[in-house]
N, C-alpha and C. Protein backbone atom coordinates (compact mmCIF):
# COMPACT_ATOMS: atom_id res chain seq x y z
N UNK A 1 220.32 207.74 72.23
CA UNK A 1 219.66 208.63 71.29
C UNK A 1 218.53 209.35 72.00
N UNK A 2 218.61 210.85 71.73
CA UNK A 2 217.54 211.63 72.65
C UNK A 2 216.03 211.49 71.60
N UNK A 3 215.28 210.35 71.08
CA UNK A 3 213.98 210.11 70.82
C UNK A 3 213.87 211.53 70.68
N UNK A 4 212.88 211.93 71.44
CA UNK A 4 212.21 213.52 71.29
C UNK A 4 212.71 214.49 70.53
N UNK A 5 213.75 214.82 70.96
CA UNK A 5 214.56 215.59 70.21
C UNK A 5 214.81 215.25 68.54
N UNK A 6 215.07 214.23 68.57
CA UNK A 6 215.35 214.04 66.73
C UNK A 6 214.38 214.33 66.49
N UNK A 7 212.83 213.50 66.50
CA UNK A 7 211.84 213.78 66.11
C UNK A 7 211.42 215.49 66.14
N UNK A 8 211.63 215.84 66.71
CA UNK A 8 211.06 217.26 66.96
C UNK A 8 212.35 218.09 65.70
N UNK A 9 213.46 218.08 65.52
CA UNK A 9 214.08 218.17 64.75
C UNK A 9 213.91 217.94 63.46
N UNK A 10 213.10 216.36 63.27
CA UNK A 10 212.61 216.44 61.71
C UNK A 10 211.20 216.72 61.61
N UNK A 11 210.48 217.22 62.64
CA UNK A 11 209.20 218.31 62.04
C UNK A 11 209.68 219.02 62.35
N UNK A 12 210.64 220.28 62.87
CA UNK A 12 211.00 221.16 62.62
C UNK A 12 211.64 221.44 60.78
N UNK A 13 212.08 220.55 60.39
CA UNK A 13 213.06 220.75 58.96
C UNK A 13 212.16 220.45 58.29
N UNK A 14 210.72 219.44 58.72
CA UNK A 14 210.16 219.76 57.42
C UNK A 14 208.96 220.78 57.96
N UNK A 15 209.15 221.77 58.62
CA UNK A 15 208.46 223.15 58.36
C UNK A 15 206.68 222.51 59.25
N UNK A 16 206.98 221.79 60.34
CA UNK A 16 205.32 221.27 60.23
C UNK A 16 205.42 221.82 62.30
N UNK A 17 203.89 222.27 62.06
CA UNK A 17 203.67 222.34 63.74
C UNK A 17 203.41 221.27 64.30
N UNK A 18 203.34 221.50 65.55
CA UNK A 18 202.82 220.55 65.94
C UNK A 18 201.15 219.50 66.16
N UNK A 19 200.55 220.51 65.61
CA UNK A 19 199.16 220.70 65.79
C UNK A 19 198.88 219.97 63.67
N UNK A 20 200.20 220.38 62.90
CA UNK A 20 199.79 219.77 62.11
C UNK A 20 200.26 218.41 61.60
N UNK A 21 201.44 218.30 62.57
CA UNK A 21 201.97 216.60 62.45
C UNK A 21 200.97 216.10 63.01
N UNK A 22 200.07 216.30 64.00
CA UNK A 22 199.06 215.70 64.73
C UNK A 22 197.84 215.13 64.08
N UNK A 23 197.78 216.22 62.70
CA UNK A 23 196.49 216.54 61.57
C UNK A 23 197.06 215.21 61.28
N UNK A 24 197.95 214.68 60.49
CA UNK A 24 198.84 213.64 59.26
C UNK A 24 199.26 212.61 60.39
N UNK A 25 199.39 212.84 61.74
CA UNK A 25 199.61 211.16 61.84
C UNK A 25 198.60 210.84 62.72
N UNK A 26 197.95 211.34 63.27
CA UNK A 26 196.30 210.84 63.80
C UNK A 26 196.45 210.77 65.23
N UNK A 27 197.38 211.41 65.90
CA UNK A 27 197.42 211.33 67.05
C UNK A 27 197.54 212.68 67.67
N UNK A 28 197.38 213.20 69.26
CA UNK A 28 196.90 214.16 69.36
C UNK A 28 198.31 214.98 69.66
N UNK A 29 197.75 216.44 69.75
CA UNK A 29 199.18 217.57 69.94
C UNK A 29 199.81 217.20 71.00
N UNK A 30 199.23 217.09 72.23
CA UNK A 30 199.32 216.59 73.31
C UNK A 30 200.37 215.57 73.73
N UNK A 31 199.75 214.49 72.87
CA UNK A 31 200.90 213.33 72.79
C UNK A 31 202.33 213.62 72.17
N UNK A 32 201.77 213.93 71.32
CA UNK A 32 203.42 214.47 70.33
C UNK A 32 204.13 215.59 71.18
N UNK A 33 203.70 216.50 72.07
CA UNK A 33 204.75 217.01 72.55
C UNK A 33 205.01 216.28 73.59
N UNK A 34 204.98 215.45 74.79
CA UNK A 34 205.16 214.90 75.40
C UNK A 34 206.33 213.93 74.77
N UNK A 35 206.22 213.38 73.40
CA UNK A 35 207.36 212.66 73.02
C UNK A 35 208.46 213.39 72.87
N UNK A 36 208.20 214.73 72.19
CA UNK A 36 209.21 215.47 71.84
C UNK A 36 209.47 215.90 73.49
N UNK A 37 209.46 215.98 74.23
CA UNK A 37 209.73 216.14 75.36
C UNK A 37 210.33 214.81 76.55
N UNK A 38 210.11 214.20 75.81
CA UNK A 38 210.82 212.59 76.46
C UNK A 38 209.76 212.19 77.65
N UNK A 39 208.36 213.13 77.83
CA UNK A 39 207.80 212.23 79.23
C UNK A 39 207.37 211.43 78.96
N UNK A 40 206.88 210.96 77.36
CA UNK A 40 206.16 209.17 77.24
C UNK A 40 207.32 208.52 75.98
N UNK A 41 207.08 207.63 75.84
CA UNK A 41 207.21 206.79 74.77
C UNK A 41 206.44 206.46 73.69
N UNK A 42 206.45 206.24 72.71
CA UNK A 42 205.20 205.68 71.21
C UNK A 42 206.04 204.17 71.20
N UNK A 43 204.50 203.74 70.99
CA UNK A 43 205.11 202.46 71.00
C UNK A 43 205.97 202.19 69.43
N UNK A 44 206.38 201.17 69.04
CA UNK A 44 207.03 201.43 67.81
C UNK A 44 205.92 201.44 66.34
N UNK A 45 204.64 200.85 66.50
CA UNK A 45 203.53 200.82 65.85
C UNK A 45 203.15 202.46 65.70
N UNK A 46 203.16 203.12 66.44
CA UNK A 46 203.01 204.28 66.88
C UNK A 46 203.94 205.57 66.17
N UNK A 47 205.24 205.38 66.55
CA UNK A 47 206.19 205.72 65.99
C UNK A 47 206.12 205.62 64.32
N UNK A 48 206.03 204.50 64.04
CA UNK A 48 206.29 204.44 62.66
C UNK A 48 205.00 204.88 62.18
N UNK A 49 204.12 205.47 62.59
CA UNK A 49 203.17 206.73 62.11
C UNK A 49 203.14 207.77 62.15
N UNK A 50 204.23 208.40 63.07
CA UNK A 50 204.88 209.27 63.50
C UNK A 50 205.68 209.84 61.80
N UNK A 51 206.39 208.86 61.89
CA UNK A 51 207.61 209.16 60.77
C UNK A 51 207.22 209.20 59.47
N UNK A 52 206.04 208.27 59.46
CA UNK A 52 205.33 208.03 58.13
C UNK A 52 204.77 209.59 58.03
N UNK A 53 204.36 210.18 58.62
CA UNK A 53 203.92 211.71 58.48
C UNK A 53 205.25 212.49 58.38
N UNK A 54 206.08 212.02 59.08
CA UNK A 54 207.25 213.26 58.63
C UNK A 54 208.05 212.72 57.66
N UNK A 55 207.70 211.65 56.46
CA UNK A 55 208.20 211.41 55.32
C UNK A 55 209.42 210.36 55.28
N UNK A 56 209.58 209.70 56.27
CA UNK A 56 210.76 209.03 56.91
C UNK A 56 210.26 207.51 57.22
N UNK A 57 210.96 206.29 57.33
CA UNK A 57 210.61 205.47 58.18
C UNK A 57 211.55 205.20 59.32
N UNK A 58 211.61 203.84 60.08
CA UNK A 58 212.41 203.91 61.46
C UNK A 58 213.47 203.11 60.63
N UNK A 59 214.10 202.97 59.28
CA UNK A 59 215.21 202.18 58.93
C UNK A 59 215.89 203.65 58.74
N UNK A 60 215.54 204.70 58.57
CA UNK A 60 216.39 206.39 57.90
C UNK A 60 216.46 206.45 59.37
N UNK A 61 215.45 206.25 59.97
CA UNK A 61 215.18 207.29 60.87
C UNK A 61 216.51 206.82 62.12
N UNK A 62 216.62 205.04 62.21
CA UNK A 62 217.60 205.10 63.39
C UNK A 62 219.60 204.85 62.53
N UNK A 63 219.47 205.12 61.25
CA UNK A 63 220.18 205.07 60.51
C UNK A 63 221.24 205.98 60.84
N UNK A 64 222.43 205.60 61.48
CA UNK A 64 224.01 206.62 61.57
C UNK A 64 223.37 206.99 62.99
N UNK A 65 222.94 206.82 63.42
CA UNK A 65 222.63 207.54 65.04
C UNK A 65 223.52 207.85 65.72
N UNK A 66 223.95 206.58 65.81
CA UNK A 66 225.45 206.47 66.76
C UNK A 66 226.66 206.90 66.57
N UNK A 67 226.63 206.93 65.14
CA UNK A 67 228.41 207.58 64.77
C UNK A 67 227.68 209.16 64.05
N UNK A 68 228.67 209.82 64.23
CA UNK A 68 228.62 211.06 63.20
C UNK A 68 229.38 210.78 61.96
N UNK A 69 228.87 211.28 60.70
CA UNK A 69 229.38 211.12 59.29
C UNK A 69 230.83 211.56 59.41
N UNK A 70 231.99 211.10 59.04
CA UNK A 70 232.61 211.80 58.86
C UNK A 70 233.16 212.58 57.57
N UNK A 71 233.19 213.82 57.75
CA UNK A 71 233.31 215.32 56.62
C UNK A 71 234.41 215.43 55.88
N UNK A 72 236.13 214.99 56.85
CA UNK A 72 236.96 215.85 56.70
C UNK A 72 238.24 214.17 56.63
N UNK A 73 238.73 214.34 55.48
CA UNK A 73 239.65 213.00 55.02
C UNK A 73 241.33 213.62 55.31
N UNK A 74 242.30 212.58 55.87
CA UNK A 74 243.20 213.05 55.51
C UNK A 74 243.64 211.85 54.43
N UNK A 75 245.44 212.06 54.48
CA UNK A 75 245.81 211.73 53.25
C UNK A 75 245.74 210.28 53.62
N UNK A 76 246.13 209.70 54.86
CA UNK A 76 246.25 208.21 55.65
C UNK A 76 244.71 207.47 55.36
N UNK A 77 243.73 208.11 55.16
CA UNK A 77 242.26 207.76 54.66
C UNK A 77 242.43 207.34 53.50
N UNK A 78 243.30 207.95 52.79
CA UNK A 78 243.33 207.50 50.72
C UNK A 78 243.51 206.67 51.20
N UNK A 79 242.92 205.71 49.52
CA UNK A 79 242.91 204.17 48.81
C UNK A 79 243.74 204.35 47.94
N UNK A 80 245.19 203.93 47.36
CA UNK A 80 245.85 204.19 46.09
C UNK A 80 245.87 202.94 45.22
N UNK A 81 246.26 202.57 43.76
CA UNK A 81 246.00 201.94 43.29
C UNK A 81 247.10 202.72 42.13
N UNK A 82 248.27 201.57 42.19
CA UNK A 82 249.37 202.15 41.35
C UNK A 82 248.87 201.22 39.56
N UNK A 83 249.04 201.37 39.10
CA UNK A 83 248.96 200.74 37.32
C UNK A 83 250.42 201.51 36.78
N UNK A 84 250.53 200.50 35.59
CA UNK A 84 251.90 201.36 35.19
C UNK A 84 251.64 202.52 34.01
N UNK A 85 250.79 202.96 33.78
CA UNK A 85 250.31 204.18 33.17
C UNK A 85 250.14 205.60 34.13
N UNK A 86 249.18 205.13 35.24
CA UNK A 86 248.56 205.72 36.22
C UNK A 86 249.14 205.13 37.85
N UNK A 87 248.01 206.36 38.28
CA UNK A 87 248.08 205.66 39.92
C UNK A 87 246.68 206.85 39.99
N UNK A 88 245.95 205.90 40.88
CA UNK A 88 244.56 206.71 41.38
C UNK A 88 244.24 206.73 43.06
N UNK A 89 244.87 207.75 43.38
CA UNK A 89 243.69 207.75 44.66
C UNK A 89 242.34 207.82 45.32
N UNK A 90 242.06 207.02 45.34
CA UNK A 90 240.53 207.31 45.80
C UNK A 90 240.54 208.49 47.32
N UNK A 91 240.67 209.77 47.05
CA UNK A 91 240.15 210.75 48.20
C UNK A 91 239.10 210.82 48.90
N UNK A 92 238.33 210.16 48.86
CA UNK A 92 237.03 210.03 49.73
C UNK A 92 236.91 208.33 50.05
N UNK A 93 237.27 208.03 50.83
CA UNK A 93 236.92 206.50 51.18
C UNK A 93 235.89 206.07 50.99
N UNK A 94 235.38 204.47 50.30
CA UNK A 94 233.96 204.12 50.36
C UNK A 94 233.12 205.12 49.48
N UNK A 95 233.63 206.22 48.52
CA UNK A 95 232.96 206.47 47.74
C UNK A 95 232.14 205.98 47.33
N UNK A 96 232.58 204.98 46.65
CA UNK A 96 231.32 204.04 45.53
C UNK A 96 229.75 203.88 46.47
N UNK A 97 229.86 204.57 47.49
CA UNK A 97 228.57 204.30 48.14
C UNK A 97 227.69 205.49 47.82
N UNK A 98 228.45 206.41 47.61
CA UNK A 98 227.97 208.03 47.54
C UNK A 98 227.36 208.36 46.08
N UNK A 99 226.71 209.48 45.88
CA UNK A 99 226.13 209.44 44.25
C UNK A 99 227.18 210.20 43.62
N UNK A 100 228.58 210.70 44.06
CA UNK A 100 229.37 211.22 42.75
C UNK A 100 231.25 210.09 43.88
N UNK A 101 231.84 209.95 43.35
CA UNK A 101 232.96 209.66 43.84
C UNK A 101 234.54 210.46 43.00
N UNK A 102 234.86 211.12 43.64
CA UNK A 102 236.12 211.81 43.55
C UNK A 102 237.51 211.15 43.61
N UNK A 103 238.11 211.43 42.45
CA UNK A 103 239.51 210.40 42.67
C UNK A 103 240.88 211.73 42.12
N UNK A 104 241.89 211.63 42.43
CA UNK A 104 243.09 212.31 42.27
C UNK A 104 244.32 211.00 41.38
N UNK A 105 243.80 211.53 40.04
CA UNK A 105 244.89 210.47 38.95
C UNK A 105 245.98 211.38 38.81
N UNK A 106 246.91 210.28 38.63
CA UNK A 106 248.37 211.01 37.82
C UNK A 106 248.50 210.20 36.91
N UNK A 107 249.23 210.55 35.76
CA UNK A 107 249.37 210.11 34.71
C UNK A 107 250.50 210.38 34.62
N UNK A 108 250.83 209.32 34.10
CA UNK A 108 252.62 209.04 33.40
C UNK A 108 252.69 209.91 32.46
N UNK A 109 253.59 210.40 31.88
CA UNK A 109 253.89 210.84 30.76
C UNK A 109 253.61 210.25 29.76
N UNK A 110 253.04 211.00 28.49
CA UNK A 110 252.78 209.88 27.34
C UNK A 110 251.99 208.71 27.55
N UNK A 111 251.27 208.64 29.12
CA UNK A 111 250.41 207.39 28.82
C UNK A 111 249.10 208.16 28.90
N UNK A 112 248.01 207.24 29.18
CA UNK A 112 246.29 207.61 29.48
C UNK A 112 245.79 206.94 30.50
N UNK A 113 245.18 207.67 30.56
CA UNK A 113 243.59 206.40 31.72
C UNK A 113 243.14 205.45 31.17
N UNK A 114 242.54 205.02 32.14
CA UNK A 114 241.13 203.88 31.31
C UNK A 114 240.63 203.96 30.62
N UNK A 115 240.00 203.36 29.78
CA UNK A 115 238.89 204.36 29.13
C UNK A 115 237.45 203.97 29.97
N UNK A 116 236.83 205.50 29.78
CA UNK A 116 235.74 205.75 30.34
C UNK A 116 234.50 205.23 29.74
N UNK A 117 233.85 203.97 29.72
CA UNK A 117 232.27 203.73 28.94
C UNK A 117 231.79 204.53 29.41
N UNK A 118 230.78 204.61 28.07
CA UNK A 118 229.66 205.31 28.42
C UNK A 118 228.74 204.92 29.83
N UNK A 119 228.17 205.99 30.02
CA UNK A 119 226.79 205.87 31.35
C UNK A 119 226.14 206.66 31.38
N UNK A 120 224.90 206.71 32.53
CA UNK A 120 223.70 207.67 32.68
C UNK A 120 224.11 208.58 33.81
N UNK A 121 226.04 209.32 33.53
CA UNK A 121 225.96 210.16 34.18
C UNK A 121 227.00 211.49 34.24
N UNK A 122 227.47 212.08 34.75
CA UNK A 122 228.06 213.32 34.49
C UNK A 122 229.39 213.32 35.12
N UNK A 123 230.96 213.81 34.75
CA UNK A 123 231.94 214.06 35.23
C UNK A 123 232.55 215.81 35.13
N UNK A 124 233.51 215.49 35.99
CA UNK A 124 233.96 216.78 36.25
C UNK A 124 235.62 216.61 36.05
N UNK A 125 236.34 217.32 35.43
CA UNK A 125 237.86 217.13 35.80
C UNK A 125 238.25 218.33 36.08
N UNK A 126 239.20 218.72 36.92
CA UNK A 126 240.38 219.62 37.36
C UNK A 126 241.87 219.15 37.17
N UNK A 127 242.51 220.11 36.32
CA UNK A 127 243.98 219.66 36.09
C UNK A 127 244.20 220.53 36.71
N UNK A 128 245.32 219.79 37.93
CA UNK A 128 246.17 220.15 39.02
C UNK A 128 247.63 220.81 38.48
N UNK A 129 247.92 219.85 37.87
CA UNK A 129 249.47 220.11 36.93
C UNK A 129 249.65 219.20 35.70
N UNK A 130 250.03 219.64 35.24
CA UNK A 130 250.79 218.93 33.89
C UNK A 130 249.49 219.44 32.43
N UNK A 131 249.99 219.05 31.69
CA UNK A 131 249.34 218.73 30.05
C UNK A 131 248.34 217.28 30.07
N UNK A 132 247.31 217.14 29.52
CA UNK A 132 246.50 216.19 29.20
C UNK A 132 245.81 216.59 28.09
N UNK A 133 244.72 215.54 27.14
CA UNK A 133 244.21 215.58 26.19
C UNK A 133 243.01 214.85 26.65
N UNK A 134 241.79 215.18 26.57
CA UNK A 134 240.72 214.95 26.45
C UNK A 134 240.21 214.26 25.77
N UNK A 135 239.96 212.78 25.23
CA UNK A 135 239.51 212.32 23.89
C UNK A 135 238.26 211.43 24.24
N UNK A 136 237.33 211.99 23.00
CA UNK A 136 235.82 211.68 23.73
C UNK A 136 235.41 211.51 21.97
N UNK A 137 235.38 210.13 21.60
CA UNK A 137 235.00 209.99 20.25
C UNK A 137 236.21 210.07 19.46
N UNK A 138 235.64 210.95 18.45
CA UNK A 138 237.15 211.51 16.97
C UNK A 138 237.65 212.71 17.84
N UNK A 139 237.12 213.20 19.10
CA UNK A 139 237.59 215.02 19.24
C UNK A 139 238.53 214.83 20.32
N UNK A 140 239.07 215.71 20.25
CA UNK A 140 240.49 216.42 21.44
C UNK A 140 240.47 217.11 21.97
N UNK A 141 240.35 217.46 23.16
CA UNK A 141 240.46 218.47 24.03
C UNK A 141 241.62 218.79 24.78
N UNK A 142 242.21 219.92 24.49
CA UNK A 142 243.49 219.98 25.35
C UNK A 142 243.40 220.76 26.12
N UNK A 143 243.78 220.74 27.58
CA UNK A 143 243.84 220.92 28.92
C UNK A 143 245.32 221.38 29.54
N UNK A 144 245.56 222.49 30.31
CA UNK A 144 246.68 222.58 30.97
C UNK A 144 246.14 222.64 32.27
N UNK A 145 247.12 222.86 33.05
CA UNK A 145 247.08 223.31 34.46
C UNK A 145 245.69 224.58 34.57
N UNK A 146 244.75 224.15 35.99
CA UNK A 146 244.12 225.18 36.11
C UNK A 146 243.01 225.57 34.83
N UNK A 147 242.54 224.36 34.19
CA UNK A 147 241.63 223.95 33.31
C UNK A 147 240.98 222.71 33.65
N UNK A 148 239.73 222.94 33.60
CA UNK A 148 238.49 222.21 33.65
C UNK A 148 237.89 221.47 32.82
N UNK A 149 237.28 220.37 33.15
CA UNK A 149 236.39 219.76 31.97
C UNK A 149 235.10 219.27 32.61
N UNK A 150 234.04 219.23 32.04
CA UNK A 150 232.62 218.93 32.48
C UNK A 150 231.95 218.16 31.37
N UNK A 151 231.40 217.00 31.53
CA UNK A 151 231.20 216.13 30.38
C UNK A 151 229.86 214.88 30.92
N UNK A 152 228.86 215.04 29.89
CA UNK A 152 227.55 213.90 30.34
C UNK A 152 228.82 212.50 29.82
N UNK A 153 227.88 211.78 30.46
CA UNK A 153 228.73 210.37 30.60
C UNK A 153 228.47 209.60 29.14
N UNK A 154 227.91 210.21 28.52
CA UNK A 154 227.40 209.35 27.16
C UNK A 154 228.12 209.78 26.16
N UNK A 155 228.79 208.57 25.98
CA UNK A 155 229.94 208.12 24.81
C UNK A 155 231.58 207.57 25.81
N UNK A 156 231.97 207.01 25.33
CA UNK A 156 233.41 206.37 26.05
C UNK A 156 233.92 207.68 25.84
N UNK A 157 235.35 207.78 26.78
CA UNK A 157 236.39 208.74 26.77
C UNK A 157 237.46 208.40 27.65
N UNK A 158 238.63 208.95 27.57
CA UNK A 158 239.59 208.84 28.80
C UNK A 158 240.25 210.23 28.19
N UNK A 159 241.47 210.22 29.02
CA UNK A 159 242.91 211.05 29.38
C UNK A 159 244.36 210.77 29.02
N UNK A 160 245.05 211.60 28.07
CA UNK A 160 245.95 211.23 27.96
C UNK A 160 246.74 212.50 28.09
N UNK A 161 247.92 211.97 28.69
CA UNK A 161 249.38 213.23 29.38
C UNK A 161 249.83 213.25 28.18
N UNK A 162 249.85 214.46 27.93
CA UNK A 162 250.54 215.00 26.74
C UNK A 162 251.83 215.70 26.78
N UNK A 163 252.32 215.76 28.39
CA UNK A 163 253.67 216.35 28.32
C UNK A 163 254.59 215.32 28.32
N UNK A 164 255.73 216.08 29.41
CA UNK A 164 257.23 215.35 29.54
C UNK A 164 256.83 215.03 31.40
N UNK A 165 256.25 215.15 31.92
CA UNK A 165 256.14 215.18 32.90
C UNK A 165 254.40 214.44 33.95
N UNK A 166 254.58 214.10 34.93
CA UNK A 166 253.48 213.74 35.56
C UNK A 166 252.30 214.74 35.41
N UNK A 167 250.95 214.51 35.24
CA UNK A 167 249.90 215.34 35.49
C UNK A 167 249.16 214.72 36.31
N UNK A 168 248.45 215.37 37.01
CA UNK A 168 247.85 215.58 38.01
C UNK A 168 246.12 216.34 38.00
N UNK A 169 245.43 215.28 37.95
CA UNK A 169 243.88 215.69 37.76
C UNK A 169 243.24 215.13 38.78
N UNK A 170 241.83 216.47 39.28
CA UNK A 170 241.23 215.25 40.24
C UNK A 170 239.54 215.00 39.74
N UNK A 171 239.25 213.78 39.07
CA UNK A 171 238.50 213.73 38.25
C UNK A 171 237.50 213.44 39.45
N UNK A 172 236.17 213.33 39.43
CA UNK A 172 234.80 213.79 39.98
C UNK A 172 233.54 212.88 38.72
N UNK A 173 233.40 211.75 39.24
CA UNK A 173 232.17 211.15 38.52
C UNK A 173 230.84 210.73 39.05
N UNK A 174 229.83 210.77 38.68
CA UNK A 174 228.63 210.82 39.07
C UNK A 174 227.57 209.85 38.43
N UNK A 175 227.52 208.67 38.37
CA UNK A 175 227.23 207.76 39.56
C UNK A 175 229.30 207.39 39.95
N UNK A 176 229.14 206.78 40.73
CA UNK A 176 230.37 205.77 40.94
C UNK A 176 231.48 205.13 40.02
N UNK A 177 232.21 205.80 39.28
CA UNK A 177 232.91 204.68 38.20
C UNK A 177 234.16 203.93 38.52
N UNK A 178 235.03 204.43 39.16
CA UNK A 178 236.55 203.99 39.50
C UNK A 178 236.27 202.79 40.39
């Protein structure tokens, strides 16, 4: 890990000179560019005053260093999970770690999802293909292909295929539910 460089990277992003990270962590301009430059070291006492001024500590700060996030899933990455109503892929691996998790359901014909409890948070659906029904309380929402739904998480709900055929939604929830 190039030390200097990150650091100099996160007072660059948060908009600070150097003269004023120096103001907020008590040490001189001098020093701080020399780190950002790799000719000294901070000790780690040091450091973590460093970071404490740029809003960070050294658990964010040496956090993923080594690997890069990865962005881009293929299909060999899905999690599937057949039920005899449904089948859900989880498209983003390890979702449940993330603050919204994305899944791609199909629905049997004539069957539904889960049902959805209530929570303190927000979903999204996209119908891919087929007919579904929306039911959130006493109400109905009907959905075709290339129709959307957006819904706070408060009150139960699920999905039910209303055709002759498989549908295909890729529902989007926010915190974690599947």
């Amino acid at each position: 890990m190039d030390l200097g460089k990150k650091l100099k990277e996160l007072r660059l992003c948060n908009d600070l000179t150097l003269e004023e990270l120096a103001s907020r962590s008590e040490l001189t301009k001098g020093f701080l560019s020399q780190v950002e430059r790799n000719l000294t070291s901070p000790s780690i006492s040091t450091l973590e005053d460093i970071l404490e001024a740029l809003g960070t500590n050294l658990s964010d700060f040496f956090k993923d260093s080594d690997r890069e996030e990865k962005i881009v899933f293929q299909t060999q990455d899905f999690f599937v999970d057949e039920k005899e109503d449904y089948t859900i892929e989880w498209i983003i691996p390890n979702a449940q770690k993330n603050e919204m998790e994305p899944i791609l359901l199909t629905l049997h014909p004539k069957k539904k999802s889960r049902l959805m409890e209530s929570h303190n948070g927000e979903e999204f659906g996209y119908v891919l293909k087929g007919n579904v029904a929306l039911i959130r309380g006493n109400r109905k929402y009907k959905l075709k292909a290339k129709e959307t739904f957006y819904i706070s998480g408060k009150g139960s709900h699920y999905l039910v295929n209303t055709g002759s055929t498989d549908a295909k939604i890729i529902w989007v929830t926010t915190p974690p539910m599947f």
